[in-house]
C-alpha atoms as a PDB file:
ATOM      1  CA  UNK A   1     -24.069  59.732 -34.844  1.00  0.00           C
ATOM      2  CA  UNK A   2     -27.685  60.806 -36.126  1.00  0.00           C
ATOM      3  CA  UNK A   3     -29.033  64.374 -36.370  1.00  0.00           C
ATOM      4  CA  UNK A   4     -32.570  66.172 -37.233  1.00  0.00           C
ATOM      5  CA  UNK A   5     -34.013  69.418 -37.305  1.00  0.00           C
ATOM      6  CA  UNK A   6     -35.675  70.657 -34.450  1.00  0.00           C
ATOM      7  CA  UNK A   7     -39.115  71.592 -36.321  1.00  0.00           C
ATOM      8  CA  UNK A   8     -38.994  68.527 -38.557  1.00  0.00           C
ATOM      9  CA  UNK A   9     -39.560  64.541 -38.196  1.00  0.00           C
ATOM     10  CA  UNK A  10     -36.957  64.632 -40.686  1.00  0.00           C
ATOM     11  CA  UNK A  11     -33.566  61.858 -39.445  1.00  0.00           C
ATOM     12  CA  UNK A  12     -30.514  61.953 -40.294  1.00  0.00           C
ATOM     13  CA  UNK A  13     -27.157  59.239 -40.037  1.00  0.00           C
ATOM     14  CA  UNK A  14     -23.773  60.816 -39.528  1.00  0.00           C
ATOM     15  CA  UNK A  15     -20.801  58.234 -40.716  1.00  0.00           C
ATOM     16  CA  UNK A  16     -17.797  58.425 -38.550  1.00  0.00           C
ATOM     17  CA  UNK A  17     -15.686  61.485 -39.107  1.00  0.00           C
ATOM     18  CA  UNK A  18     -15.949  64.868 -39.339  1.00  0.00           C
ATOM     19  CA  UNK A  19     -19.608  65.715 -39.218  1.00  0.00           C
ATOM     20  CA  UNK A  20     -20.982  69.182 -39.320  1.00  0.00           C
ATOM     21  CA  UNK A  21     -24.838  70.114 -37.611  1.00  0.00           C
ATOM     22  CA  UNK A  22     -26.212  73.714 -38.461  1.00  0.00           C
ATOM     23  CA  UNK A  23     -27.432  75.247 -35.628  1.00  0.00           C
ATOM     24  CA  UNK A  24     -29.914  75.391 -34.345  1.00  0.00           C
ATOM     25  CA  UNK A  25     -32.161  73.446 -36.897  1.00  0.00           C
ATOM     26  CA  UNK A  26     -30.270  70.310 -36.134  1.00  0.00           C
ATOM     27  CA  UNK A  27     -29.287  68.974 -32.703  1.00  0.00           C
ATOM     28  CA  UNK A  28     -27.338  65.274 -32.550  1.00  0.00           C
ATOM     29  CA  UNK A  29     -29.796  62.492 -30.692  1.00  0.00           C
ATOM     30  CA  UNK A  30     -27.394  60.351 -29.806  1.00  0.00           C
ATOM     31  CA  UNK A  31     -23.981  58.266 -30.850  1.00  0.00           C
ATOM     32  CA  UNK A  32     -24.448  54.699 -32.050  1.00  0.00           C
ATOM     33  CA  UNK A  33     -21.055  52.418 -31.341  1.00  0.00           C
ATOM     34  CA  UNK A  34     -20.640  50.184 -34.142  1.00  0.00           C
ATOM     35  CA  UNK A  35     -17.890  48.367 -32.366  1.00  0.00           C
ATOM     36  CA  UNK A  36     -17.776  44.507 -31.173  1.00  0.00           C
ATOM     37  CA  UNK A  37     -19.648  44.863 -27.615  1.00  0.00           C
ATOM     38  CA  UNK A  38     -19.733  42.084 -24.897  1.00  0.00           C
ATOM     39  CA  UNK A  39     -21.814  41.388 -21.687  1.00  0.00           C
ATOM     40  CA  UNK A  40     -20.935  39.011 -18.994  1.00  0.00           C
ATOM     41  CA  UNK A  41     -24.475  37.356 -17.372  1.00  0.00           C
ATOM     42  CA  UNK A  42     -24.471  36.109 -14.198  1.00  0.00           C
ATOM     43  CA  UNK A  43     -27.143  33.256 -14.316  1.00  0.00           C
ATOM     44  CA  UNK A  44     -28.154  31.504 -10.825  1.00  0.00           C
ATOM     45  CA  UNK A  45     -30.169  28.191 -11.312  1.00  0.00           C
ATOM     46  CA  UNK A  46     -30.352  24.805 -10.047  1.00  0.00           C
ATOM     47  CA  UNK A  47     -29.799  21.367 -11.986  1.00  0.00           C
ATOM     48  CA  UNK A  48     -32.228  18.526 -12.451  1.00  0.00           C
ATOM     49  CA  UNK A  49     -30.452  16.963  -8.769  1.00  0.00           C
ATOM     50  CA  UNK A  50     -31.408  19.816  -7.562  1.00  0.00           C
ATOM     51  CA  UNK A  51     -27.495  21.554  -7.157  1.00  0.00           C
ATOM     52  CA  UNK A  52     -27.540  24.931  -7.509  1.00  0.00           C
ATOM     53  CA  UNK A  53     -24.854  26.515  -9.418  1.00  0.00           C
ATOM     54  CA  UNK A  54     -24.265  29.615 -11.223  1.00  0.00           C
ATOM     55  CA  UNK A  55     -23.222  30.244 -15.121  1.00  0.00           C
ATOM     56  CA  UNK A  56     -21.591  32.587 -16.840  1.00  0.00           C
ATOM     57  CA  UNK A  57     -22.588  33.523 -20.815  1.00  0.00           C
ATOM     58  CA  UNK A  58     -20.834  36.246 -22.078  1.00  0.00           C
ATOM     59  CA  UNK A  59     -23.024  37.437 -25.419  1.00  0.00           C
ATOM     60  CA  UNK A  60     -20.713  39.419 -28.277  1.00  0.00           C
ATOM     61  CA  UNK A  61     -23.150  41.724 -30.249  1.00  0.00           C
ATOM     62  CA  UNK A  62     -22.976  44.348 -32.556  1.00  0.00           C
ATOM     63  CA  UNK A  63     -24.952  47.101 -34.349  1.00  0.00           C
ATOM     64  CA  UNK A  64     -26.009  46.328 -37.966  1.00  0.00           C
ATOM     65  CA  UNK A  65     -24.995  49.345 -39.630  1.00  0.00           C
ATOM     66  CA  UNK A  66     -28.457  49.086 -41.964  1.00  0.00           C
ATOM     67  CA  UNK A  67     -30.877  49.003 -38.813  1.00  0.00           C
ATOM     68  CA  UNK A  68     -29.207  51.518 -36.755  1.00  0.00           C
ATOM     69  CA  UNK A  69     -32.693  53.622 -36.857  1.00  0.00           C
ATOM     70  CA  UNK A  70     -34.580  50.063 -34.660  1.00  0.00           C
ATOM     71  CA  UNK A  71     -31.119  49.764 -32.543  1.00  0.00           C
ATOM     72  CA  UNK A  72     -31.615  53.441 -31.524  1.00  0.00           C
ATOM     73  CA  UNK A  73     -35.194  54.009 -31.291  1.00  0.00           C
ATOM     74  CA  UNK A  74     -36.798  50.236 -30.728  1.00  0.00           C
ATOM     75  CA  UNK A  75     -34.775  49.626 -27.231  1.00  0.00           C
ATOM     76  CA  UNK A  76     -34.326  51.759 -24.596  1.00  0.00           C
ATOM     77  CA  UNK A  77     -31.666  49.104 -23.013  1.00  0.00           C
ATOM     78  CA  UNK A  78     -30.742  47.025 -24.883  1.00  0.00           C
ATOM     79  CA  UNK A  79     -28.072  45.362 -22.215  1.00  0.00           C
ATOM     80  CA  UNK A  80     -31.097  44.820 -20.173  1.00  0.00           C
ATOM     81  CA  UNK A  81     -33.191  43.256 -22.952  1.00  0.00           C
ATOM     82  CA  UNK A  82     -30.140  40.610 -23.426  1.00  0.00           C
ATOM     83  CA  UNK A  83     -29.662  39.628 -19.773  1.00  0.00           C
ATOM     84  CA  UNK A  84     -33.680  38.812 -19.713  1.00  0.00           C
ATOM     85  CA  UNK A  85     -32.999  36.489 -22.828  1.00  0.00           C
ATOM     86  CA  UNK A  86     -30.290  34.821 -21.112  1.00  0.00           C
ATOM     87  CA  UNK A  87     -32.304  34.527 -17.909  1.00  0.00           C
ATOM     88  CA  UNK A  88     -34.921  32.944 -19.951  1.00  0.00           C
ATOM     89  CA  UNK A  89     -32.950  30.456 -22.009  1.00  0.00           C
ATOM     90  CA  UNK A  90     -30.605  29.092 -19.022  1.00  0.00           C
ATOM     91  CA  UNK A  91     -32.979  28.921 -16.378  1.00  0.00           C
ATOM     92  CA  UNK A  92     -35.364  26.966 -18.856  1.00  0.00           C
ATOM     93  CA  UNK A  93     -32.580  24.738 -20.542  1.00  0.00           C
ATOM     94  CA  UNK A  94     -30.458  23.945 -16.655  1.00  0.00           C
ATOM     95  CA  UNK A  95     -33.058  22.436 -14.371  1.00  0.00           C
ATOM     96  CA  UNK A  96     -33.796  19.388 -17.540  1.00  0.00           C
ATOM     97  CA  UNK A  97     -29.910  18.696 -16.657  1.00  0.00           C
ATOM     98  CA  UNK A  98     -28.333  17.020 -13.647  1.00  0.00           C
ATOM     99  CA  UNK A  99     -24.690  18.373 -12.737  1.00  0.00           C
ATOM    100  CA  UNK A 100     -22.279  16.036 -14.627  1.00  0.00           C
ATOM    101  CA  UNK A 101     -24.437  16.574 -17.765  1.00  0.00           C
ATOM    102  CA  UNK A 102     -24.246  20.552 -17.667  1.00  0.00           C
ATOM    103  CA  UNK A 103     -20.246  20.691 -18.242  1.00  0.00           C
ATOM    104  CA  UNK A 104     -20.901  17.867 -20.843  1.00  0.00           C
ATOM    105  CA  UNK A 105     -23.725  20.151 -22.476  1.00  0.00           C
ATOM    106  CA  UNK A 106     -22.015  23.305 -22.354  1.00  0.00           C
ATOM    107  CA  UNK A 107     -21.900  24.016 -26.587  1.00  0.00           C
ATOM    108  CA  UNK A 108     -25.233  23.087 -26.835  1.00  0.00           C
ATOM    109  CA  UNK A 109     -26.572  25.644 -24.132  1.00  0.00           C
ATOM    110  CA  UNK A 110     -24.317  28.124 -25.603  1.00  0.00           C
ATOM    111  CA  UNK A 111     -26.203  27.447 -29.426  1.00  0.00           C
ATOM    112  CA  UNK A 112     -29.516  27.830 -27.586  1.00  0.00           C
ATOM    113  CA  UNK A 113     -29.123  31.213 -26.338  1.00  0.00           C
ATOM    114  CA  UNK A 114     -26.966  32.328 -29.453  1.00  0.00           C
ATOM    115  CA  UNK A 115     -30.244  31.398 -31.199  1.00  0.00           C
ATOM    116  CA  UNK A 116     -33.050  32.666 -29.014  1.00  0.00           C
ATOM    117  CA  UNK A 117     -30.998  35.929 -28.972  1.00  0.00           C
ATOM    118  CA  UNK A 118     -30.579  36.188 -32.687  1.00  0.00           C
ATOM    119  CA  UNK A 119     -34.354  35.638 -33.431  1.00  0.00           C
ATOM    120  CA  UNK A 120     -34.880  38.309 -31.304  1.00  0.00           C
ATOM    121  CA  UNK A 121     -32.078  41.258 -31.261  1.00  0.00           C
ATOM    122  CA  UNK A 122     -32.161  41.369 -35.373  1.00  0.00           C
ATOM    123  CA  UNK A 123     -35.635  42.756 -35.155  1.00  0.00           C
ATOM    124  CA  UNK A 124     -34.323  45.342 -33.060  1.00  0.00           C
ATOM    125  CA  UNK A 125     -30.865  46.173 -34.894  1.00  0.00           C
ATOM    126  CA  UNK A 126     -28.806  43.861 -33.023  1.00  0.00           C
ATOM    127  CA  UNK A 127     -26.593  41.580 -34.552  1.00  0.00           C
ATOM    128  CA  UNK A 128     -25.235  38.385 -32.000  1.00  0.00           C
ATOM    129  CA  UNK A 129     -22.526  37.205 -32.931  1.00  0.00           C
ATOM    130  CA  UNK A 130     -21.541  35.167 -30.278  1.00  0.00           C
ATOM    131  CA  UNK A 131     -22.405  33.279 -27.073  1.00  0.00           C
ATOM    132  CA  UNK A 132     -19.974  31.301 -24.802  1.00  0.00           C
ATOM    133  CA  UNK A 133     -20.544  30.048 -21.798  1.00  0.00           C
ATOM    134  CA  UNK A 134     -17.120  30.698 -19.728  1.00  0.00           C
ATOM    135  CA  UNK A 135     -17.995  29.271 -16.462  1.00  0.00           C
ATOM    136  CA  UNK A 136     -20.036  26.945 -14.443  1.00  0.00           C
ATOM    137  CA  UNK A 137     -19.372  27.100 -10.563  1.00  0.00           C
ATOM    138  CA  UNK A 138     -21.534  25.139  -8.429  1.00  0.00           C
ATOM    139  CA  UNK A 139     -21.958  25.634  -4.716  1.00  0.00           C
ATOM    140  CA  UNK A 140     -18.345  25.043  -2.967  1.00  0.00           C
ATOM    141  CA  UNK A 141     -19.637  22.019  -0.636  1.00  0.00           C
ATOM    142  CA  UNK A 142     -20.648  20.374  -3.941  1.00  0.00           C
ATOM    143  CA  UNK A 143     -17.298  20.827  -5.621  1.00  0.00           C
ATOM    144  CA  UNK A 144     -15.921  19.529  -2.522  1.00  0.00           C
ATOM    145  CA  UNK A 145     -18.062  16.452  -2.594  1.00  0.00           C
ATOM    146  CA  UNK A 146     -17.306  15.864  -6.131  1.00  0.00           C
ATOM    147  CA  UNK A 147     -13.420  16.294  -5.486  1.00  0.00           C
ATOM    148  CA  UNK A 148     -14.013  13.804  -2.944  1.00  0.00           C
ATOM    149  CA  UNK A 149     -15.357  11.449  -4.883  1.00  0.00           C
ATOM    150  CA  UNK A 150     -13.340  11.760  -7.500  1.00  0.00           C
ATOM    151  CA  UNK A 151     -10.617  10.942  -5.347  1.00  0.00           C
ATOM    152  CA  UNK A 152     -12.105   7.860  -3.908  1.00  0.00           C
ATOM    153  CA  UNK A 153     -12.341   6.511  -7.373  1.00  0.00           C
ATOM    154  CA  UNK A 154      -8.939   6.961  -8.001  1.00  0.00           C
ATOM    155  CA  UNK A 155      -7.569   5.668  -4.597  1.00  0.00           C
ATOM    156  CA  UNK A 156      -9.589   2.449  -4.869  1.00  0.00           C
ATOM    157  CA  UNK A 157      -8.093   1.519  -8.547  1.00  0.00           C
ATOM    158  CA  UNK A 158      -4.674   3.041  -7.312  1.00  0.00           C
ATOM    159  CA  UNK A 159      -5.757  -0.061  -4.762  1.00  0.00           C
ATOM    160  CA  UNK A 160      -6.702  -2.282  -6.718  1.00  0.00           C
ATOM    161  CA  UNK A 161      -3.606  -1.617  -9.246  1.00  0.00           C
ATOM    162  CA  UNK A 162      -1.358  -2.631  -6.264  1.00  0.00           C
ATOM    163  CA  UNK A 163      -2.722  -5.962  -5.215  1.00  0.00           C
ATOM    164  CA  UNK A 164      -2.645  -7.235  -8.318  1.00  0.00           C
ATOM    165  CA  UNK A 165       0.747  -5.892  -8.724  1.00  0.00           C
ATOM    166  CA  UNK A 166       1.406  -8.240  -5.530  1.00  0.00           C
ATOM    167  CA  UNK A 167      -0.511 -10.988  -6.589  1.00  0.00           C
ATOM    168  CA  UNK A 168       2.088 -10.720  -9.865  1.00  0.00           C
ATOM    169  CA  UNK A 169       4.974 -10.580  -7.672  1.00  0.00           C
ATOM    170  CA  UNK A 170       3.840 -13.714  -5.593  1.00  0.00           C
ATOM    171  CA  UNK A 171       2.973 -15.509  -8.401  1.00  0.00           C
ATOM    172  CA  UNK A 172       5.847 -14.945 -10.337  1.00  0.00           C
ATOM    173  CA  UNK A 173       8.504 -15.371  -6.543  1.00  0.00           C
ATOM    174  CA  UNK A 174       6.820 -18.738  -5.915  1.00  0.00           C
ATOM    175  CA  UNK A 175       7.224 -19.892 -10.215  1.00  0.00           C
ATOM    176  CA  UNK A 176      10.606 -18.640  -9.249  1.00  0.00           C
ATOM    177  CA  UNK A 177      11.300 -20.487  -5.944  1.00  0.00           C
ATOM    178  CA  UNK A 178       9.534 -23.835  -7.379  1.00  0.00           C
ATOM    179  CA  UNK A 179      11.740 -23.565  -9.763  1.00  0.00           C
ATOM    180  CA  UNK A 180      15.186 -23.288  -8.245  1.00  0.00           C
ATOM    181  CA  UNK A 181      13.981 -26.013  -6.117  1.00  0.00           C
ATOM    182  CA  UNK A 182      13.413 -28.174  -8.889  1.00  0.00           C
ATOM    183  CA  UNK A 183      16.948 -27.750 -10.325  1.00  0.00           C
ATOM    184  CA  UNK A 184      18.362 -28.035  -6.770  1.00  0.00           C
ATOM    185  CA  UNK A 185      16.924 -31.198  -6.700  1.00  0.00           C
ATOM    186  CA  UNK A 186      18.239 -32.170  -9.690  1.00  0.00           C
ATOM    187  CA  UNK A 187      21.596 -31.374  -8.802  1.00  0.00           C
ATOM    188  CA  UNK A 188      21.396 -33.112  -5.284  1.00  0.00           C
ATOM    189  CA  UNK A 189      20.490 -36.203  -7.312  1.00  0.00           C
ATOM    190  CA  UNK A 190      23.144 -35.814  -9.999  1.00  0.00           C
ATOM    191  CA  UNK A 191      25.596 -35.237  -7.175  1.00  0.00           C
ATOM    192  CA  UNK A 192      24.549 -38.199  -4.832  1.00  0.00           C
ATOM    193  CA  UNK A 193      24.802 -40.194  -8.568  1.00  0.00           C
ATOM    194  CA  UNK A 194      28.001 -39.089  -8.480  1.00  0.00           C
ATOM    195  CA  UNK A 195      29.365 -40.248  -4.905  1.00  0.00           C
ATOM    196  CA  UNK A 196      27.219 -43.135  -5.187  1.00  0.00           C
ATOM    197  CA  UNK A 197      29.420 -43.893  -8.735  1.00  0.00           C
ATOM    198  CA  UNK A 198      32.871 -42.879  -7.233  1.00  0.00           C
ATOM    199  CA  UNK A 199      32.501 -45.211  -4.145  1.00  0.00           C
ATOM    200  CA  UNK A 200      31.313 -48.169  -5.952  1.00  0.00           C
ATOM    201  CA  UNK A 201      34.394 -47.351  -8.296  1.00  0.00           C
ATOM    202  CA  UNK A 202      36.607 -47.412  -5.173  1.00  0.00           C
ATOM    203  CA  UNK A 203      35.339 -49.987  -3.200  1.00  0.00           C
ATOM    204  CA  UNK A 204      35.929 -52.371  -6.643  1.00  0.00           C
ATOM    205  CA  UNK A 205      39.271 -50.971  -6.810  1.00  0.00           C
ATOM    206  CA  UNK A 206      40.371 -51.466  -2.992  1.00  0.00           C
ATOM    207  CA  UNK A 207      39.166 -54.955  -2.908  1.00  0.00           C
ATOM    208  CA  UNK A 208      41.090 -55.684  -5.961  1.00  0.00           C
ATOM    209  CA  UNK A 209      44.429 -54.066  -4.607  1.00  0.00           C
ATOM    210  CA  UNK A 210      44.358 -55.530  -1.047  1.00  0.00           C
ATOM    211  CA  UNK A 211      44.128 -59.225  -0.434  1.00  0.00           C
ATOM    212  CA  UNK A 212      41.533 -60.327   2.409  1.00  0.00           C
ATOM    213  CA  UNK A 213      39.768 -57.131   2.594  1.00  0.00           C
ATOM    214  CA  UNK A 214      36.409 -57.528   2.755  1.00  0.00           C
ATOM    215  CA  UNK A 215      33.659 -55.053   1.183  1.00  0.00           C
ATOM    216  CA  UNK A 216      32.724 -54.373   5.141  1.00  0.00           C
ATOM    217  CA  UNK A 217      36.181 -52.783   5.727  1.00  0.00           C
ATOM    218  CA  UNK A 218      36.622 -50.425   3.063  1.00  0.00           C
ATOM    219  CA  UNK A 219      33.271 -49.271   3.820  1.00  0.00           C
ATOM    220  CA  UNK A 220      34.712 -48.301   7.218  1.00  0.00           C
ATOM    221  CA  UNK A 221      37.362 -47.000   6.098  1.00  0.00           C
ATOM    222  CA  UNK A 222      35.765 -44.923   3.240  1.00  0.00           C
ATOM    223  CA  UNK A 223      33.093 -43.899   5.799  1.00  0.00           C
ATOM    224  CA  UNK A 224      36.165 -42.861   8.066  1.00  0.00           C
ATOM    225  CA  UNK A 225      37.411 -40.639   5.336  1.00  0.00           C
ATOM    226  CA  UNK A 226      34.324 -39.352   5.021  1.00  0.00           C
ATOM    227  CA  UNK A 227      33.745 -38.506   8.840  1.00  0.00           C
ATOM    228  CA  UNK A 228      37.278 -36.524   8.699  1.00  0.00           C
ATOM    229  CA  UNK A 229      36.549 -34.644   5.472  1.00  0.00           C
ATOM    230  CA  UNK A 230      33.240 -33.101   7.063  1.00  0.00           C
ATOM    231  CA  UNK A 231      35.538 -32.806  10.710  1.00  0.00           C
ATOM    232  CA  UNK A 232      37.805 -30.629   8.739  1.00  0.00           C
ATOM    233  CA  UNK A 233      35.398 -28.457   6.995  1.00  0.00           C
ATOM    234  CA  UNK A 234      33.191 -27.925  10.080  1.00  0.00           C
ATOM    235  CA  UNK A 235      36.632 -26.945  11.920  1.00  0.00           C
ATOM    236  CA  UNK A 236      37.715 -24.475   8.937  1.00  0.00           C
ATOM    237  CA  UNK A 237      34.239 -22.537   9.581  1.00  0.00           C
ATOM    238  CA  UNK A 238      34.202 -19.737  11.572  1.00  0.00           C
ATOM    239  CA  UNK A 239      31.940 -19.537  14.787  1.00  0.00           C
ATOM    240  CA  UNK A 240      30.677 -23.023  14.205  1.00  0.00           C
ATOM    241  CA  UNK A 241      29.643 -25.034  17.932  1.00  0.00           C
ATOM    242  CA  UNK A 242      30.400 -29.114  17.141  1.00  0.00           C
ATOM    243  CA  UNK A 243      29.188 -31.663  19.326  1.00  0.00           C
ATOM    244  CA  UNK A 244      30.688 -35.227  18.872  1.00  0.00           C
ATOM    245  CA  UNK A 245      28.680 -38.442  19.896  1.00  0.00           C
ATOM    246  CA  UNK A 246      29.889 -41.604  19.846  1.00  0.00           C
ATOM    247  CA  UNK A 247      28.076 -44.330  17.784  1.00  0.00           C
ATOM    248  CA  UNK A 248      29.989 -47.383  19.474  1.00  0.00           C
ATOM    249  CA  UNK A 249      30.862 -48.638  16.101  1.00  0.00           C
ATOM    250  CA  UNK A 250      34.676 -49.114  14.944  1.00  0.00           C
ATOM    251  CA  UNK A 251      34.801 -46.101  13.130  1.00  0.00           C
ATOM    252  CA  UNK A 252      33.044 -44.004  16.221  1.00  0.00           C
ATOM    253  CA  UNK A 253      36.235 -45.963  18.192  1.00  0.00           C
ATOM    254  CA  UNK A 254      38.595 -44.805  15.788  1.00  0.00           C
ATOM    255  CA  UNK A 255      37.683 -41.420  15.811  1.00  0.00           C
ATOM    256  CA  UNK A 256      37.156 -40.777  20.135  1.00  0.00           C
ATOM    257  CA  UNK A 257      40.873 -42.147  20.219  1.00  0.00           C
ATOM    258  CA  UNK A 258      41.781 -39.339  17.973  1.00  0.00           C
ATOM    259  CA  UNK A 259      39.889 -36.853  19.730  1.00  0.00           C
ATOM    260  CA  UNK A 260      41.179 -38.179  23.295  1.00  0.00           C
ATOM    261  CA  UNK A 261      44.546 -37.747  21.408  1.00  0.00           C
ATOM    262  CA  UNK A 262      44.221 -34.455  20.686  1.00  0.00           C
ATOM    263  CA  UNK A 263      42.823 -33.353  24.031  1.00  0.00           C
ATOM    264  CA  UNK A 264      45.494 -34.546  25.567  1.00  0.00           C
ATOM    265  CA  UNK A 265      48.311 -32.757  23.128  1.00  0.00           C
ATOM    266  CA  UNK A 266      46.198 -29.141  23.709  1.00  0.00           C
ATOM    267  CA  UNK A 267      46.506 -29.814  27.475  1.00  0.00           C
END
């Protein structure tokens, strides 16, 4: 708080606390906040892609205690005086950006106006301490564009990501199948090795036991065996539809006799 006298040019500074004016020389003026102060701006302004938007700088100022004389005399509003200042710097600093740029630039417009109002409020008392800007919104359809976008993006790697999660799959099914193939095919051999082994071994061993058998015969008869071993496992299969035709050779004669047989005991 700062008092004169009435009759005199004469000024002087209260300090916070009890203060005492002698009536009526002296009359107060006015008070004089030293506190922390802050003002929100509302800036409107379009980007260099011509999207309109509007920014928020809140400015934190303060009285410096040794100018208080130019903060209370030099300005009649001083809140005013900011605003224009911000007006100035954001509407001059925006339209050289396009959208994406102004979120990415956001420190560096803040340091502008922090500057441009610091050059000018000290001359007048004012000290600025700070300036943030706390929010860019641009027009609603153009966030909803963006979103949109944005979302594309994502949806076509998301996309992408999948195919070739597929194309893995595939890959790695077919490696798969190509292999088990490969060591069926092994096995099939190894087993055909096998009969191909056992029969010689019999056939050698037959001919040897039986006088007059010829290798014809006991590959008859071993084909007979044969026939009746896959006979019984078809049979021991459930729901399993046979169909028997006759090859006209002896062991296809053998083997209708034993079906006729057997038709004839079920009957």
């Amino acid at each position: 708080m700062h008092s004169h006298p009435v009759d005199q040019l004469i000024y002087s500074f209260i300090q916070p606390g009890l203060g005492v004016i002698c009536c009526p020389f002296e009359q107060r003026a006015g008070l004089v906040s030293f506190r922390v102060q802050q003002l929100d701006v509302r800036v409107e302004t379009k980007t260099k892609d011509n999207v309109f938007l509007t920014a928020v700088v809140s400015v934190q100022y303060q009285v410096i205690r040794e100018n208080v004389y130019q903060a209370f005399y030099s300005l009649t509003n001083p809140v005013q005086q900011i605003t224009a200042h911000v007006y100035d710097v954001m509407r001059s600093q925006l339209p050289t950006l396009e959208l994406d740029a102004v979120f990415e630039a956001k420190e560096d417009l803040a340091l502008a106006v922090k500057n441009a109002l610091s050059e000018t409020m000290s001359s007048y008392g004012y000290q600025i301490l700070q300036a943030l800007i706390t929010d860019i919104d641009p027009d609603n359809r153009v966030k909803q564009a963006m979103n949109e976008i944005n979302s594309a993006k994502r949806l076509k790697f998301a996309v992408a990501e999948k195919a070739e999660g597929q194309k893995i799959l595939q890959v790695k099914s077919a490696e798969a199948e190509a292999e088990a193939k490969y060591l069926s095919g092994v096995g099939v051999a190894k087993q055909r090795k096998a009969i191909v082994d056992g029969l010689k071994s019999s056939i050698v061993d037959f001919s040897d036991g039986v006088k007059g058998a010829s290798s014809k015969d006991v590959m008859d008869l071993l084909l007979l065996t044969q026939y009746f071993d896959c006979i019984r496992d078809v049979g021991s299969a459930g729901h399993c539809k046979t169909t028997f035709v006759p090859s006209g050779n002896a062991g296809g004669s053998i083997r209708n006799s034993l079906l006729v047989a057997d038709a004839a005991k079920l009957s």
